[in-house]
PDB file of N, CA and C in Angstrom:
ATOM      1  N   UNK A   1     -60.349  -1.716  11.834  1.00  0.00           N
ATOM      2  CA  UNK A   1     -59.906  -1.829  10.474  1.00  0.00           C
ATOM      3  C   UNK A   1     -58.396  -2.033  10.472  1.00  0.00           C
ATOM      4  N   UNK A   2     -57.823  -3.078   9.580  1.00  0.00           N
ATOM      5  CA  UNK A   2     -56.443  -3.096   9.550  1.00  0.00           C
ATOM      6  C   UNK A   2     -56.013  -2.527   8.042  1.00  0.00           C
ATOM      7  N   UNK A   3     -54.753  -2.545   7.519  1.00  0.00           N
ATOM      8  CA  UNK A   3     -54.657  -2.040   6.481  1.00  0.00           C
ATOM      9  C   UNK A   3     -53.407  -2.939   6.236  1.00  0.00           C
ATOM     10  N   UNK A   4     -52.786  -3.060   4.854  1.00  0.00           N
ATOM     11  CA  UNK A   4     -52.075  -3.878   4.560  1.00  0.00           C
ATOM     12  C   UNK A   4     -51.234  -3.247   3.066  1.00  0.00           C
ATOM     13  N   UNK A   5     -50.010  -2.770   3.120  1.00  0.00           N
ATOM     14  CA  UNK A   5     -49.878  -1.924   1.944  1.00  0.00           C
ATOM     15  C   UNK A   5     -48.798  -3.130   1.061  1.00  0.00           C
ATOM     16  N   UNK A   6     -49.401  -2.921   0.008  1.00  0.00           N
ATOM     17  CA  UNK A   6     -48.494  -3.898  -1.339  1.00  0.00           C
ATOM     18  C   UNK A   6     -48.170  -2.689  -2.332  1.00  0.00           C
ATOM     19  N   UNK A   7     -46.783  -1.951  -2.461  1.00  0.00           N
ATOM     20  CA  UNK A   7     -46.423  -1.164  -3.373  1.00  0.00           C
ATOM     21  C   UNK A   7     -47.458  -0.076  -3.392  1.00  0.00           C
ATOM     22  N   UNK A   8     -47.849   0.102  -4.528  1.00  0.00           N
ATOM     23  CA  UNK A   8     -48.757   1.389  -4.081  1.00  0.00           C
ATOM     24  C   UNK A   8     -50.384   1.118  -4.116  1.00  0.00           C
ATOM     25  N   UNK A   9     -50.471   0.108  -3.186  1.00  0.00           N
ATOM     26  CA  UNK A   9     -51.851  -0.384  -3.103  1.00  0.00           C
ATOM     27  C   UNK A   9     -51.861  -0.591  -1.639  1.00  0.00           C
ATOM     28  N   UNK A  10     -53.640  -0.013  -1.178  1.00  0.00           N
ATOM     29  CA  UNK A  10     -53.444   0.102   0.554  1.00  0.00           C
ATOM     30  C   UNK A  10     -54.595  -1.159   0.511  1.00  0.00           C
ATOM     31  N   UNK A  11     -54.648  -2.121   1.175  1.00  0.00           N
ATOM     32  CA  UNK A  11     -55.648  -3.053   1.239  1.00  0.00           C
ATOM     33  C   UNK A  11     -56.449  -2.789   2.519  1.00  0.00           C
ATOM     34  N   UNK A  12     -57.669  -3.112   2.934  1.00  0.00           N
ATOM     35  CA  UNK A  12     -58.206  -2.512   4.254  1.00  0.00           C
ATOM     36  C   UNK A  12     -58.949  -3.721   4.460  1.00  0.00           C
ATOM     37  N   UNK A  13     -59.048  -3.826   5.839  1.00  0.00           N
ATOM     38  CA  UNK A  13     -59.420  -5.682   6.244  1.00  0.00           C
ATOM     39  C   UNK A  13     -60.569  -4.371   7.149  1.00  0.00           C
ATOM     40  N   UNK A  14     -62.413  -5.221   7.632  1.00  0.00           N
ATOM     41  CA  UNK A  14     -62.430  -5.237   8.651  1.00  0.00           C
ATOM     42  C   UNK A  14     -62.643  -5.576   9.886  1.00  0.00           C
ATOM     43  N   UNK A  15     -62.373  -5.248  11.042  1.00  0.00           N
ATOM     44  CA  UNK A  15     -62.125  -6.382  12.163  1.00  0.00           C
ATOM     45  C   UNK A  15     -63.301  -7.390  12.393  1.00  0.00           C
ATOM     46  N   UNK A  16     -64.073  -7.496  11.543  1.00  0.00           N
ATOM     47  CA  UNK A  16     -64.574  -8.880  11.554  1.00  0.00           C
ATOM     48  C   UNK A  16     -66.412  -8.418  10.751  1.00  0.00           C
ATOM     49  N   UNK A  17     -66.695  -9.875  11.130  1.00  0.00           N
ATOM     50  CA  UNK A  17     -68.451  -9.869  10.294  1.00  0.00           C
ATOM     51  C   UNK A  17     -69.576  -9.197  10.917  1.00  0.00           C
ATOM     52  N   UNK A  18     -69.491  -8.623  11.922  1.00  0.00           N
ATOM     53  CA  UNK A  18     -70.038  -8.122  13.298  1.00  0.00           C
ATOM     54  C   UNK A  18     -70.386  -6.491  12.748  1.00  0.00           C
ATOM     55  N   UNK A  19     -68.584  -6.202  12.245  1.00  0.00           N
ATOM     56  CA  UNK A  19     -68.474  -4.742  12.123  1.00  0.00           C
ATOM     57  C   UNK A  19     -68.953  -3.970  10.454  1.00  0.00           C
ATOM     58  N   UNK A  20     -68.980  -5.631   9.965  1.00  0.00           N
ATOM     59  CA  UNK A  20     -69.521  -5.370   8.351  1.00  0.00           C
ATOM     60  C   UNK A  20     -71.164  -5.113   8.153  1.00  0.00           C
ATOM     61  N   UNK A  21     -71.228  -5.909   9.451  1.00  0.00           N
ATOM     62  CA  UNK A  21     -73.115  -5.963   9.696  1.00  0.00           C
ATOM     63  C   UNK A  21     -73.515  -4.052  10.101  1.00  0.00           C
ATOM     64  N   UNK A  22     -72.363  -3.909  11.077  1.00  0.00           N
ATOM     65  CA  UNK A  22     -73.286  -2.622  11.254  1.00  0.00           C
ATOM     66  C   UNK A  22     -72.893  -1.657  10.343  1.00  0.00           C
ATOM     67  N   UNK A  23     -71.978  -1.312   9.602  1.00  0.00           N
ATOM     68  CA  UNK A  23     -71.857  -0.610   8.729  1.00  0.00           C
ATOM     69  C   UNK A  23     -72.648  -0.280   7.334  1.00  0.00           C
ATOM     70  N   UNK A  24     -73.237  -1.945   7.324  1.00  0.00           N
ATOM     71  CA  UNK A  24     -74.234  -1.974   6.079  1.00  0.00           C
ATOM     72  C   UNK A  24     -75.574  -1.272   6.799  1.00  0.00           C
ATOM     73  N   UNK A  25     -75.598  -1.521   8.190  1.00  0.00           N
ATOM     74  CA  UNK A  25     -77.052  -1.010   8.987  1.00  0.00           C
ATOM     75  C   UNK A  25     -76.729   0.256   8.683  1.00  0.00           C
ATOM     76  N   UNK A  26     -75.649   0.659   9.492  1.00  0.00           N
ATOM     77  CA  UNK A  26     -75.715   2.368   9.097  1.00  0.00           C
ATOM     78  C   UNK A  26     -75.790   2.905   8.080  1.00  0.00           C
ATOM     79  N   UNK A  27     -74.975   2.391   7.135  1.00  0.00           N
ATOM     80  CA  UNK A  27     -75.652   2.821   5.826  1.00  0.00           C
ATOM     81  C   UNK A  27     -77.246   2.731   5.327  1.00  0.00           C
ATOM     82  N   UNK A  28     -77.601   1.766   5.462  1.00  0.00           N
ATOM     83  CA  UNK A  28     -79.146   1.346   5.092  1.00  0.00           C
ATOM     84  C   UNK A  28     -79.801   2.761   5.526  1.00  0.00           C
ATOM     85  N   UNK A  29     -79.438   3.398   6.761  1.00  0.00           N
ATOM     86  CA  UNK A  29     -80.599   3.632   7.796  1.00  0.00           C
ATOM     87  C   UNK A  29     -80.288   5.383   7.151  1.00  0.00           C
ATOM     88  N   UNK A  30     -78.723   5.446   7.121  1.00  0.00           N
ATOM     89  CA  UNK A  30     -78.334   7.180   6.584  1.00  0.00           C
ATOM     90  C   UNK A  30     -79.408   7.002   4.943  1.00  0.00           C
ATOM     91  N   UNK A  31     -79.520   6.258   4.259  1.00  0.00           N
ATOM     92  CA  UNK A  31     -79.766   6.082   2.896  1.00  0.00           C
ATOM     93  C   UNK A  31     -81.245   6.361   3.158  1.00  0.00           C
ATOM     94  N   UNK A  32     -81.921   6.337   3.848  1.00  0.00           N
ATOM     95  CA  UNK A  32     -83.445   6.604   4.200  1.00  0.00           C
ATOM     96  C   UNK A  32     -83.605   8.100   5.175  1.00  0.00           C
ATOM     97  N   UNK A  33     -82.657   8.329   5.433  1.00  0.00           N
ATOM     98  CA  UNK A  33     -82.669  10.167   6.168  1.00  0.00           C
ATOM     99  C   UNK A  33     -82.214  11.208   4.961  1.00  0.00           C
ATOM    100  N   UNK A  34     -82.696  12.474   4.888  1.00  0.00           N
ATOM    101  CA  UNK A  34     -82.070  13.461   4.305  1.00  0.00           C
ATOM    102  C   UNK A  34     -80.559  14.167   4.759  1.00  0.00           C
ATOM    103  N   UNK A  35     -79.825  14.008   4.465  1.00  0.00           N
ATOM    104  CA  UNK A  35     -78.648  15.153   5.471  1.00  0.00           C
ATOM    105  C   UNK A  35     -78.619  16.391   5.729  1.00  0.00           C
ATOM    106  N   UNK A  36     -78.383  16.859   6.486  1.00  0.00           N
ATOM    107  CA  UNK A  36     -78.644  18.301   6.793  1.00  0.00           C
ATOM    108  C   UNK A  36     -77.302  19.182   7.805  1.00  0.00           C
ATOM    109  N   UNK A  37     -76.946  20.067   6.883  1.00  0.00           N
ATOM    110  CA  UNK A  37     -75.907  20.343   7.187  1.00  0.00           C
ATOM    111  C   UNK A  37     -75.826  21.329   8.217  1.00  0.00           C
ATOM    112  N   UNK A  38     -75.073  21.380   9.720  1.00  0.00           N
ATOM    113  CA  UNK A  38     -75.423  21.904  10.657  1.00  0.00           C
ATOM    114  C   UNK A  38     -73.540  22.890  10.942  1.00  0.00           C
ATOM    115  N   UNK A  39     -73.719  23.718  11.446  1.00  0.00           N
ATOM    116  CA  UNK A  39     -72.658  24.188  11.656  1.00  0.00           C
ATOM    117  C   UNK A  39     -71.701  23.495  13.404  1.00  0.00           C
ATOM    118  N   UNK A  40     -70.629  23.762  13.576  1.00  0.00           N
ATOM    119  CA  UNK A  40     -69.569  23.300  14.809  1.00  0.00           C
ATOM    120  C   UNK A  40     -70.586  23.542  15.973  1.00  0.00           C
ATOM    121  N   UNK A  41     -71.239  25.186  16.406  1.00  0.00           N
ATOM    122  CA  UNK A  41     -71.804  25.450  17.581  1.00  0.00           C
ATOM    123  C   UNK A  41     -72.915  24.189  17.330  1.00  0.00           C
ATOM    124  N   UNK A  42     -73.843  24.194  16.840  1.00  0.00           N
ATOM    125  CA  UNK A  42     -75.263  23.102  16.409  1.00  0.00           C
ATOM    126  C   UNK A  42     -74.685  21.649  17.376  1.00  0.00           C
ATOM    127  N   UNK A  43     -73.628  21.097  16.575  1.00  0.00           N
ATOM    128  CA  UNK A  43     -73.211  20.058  16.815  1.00  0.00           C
ATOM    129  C   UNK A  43     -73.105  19.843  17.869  1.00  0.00           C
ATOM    130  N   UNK A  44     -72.268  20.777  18.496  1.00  0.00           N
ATOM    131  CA  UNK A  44     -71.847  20.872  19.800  1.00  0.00           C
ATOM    132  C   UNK A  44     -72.938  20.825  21.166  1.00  0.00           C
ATOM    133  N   UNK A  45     -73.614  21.467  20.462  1.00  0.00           N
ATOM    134  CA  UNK A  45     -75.206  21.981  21.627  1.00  0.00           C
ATOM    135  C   UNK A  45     -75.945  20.913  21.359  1.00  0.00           C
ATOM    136  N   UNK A  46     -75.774  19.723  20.352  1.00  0.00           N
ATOM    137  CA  UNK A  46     -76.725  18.540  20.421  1.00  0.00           C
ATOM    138  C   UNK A  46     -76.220  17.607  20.847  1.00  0.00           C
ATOM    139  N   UNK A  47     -74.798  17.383  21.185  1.00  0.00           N
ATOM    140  CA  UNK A  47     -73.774  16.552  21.724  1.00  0.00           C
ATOM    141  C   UNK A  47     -74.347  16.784  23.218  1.00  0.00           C
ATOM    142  N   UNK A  48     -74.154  18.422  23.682  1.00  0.00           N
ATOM    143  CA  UNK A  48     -74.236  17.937  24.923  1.00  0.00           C
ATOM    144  C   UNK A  48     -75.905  18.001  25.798  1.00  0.00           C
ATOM    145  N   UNK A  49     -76.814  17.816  24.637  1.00  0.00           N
ATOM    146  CA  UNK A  49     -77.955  17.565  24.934  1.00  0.00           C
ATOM    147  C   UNK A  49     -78.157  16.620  24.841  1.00  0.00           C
ATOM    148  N   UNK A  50     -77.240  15.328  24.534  1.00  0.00           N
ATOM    149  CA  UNK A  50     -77.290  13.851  24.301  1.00  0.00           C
ATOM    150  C   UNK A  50     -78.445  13.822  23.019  1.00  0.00           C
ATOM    151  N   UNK A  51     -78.759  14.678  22.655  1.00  0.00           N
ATOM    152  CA  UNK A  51     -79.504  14.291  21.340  1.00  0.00           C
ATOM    153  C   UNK A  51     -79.163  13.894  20.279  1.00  0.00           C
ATOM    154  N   UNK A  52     -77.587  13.808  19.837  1.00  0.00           N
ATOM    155  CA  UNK A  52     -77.000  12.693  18.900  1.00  0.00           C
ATOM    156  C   UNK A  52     -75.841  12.546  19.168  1.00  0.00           C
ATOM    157  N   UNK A  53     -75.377  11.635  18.463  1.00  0.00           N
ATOM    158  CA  UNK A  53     -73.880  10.986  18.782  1.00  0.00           C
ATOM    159  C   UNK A  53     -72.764  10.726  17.730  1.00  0.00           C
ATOM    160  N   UNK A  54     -71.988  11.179  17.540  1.00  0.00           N
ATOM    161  CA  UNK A  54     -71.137  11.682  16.439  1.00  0.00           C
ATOM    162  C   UNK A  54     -69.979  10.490  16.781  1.00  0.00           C
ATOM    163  N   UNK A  55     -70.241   9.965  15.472  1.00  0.00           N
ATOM    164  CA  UNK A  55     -69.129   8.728  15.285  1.00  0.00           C
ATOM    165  C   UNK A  55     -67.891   9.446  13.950  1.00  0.00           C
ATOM    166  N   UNK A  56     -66.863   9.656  14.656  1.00  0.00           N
ATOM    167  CA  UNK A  56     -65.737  10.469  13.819  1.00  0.00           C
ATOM    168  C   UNK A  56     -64.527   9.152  13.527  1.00  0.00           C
ATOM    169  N   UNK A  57     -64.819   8.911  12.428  1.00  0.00           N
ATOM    170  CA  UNK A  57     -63.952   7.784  11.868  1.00  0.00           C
ATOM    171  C   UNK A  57     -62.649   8.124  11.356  1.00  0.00           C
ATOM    172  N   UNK A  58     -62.050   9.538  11.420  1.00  0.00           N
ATOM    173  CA  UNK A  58     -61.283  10.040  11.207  1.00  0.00           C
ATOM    174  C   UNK A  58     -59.551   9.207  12.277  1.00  0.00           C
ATOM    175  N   UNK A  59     -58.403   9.069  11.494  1.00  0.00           N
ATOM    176  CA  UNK A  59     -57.636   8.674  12.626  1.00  0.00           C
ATOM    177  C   UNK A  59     -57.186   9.545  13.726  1.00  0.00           C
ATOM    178  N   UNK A  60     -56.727   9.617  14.325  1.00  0.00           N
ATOM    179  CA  UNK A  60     -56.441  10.872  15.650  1.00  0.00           C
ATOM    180  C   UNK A  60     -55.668  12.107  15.311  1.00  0.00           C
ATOM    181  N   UNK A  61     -54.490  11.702  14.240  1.00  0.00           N
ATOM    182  CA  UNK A  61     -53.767  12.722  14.093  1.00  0.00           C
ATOM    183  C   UNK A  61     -54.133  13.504  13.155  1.00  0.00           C
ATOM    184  N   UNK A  62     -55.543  13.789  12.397  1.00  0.00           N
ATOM    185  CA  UNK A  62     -56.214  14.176  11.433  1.00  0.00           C
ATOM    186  C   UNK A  62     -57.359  14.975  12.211  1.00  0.00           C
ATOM    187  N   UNK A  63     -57.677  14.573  13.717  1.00  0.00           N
ATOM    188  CA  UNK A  63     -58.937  15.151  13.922  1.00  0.00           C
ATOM    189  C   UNK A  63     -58.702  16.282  14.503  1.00  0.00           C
ATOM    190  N   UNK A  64     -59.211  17.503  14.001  1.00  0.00           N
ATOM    191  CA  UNK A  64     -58.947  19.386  14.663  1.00  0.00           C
ATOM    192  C   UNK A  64     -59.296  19.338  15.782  1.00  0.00           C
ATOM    193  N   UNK A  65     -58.666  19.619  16.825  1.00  0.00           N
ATOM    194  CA  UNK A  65     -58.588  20.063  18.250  1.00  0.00           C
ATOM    195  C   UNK A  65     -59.701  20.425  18.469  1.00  0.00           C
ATOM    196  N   UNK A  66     -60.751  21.215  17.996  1.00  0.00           N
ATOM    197  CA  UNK A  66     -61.804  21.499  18.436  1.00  0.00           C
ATOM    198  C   UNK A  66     -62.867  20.895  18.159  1.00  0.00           C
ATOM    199  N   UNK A  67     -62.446  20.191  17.123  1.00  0.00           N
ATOM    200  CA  UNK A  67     -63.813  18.810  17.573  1.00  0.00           C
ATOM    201  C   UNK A  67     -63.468  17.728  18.748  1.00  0.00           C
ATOM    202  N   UNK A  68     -61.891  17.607  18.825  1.00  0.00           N
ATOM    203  CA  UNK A  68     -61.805  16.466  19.766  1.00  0.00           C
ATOM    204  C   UNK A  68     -62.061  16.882  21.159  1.00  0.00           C
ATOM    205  N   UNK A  69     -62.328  18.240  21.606  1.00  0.00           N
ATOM    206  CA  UNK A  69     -62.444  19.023  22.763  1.00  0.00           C
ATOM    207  C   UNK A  69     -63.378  18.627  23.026  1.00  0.00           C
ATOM    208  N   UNK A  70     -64.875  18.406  22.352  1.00  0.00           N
ATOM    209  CA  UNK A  70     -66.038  18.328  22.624  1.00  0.00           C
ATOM    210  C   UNK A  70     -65.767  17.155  23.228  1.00  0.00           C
ATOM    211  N   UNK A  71     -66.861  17.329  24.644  1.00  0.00           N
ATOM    212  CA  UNK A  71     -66.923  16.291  25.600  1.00  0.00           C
ATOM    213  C   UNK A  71     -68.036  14.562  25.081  1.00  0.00           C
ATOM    214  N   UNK A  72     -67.197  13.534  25.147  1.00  0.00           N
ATOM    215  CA  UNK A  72     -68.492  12.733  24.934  1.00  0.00           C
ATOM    216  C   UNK A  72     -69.457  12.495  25.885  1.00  0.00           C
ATOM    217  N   UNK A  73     -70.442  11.827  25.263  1.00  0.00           N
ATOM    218  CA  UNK A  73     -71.817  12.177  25.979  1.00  0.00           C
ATOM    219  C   UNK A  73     -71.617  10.535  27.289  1.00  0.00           C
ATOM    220  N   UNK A  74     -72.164  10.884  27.735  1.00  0.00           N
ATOM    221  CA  UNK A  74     -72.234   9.254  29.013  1.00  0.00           C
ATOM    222  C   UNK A  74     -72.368   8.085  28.083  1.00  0.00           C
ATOM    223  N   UNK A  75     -71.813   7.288  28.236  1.00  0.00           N
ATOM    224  CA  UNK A  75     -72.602   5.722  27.639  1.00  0.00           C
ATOM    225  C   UNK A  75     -73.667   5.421  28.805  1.00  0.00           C
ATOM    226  N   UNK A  76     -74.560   5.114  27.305  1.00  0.00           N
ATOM    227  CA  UNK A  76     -75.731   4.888  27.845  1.00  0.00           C
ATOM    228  C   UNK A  76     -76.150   3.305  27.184  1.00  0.00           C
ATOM    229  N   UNK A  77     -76.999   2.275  27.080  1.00  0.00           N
ATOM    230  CA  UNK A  77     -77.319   1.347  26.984  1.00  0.00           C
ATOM    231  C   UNK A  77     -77.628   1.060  25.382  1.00  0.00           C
ATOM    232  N   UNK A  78     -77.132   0.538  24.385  1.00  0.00           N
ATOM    233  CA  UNK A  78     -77.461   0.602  22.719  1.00  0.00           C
ATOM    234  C   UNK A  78     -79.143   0.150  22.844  1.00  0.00           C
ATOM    235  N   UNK A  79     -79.710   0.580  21.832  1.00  0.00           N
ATOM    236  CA  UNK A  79     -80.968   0.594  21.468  1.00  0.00           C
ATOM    237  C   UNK A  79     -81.259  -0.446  21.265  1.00  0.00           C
ATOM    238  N   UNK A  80     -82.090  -1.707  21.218  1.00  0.00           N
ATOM    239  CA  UNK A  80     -82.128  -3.149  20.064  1.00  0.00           C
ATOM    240  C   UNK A  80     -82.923  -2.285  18.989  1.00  0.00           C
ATOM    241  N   UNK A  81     -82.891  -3.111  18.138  1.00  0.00           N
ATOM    242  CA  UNK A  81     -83.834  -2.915  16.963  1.00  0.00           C
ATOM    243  C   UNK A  81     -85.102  -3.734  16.892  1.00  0.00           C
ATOM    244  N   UNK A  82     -86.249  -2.921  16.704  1.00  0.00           N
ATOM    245  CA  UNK A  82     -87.520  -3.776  16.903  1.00  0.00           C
ATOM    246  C   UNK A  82     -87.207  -4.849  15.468  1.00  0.00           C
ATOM    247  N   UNK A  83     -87.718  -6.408  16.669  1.00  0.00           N
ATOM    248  CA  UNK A  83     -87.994  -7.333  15.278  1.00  0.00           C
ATOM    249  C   UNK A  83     -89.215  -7.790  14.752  1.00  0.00           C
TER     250      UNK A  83
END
């Protein structure tokens, strides 16, 4: 994402049609799950069970030390989507 400030207006570009595609996916896909609110330990113990994967869109100097502590999980191979 870039950003572009005109007076007191922040404009936000993003880095291309690729990244607009998956954002509408992720949305689509959160819009069909319930949310469920889990506490720091939860998170943590499913992180390192590789059982989900926490995308923190937050910029760096905003994110609390103790979430950024948590170790990421291995990259592993993206899923396709059945067509």
């Amino acid at each position: 994402m870039a950003t572009r400030r005109d007076g007191t207006k922040i404009y936000y570009r993003l880095a291309g049609p690729d990244v607009a595609a998956l954002y509408a996916l992720l949305r689509d896909v959160a819009g069909t799950r319930s949310a469920q609110a889990v506490d720091r330990g939860e998170l943590q113990r499913w992180l390192a069970a590789g059982e989900v994967v926490a995308v923190d869109v937050r910029r760096p100097r905003s994110t609390p030390q103790a979430i950024s502590a948590v170790p990421s999980p291995s990259p592993r191979p993206a899923a396709r989507p059945a067509r």
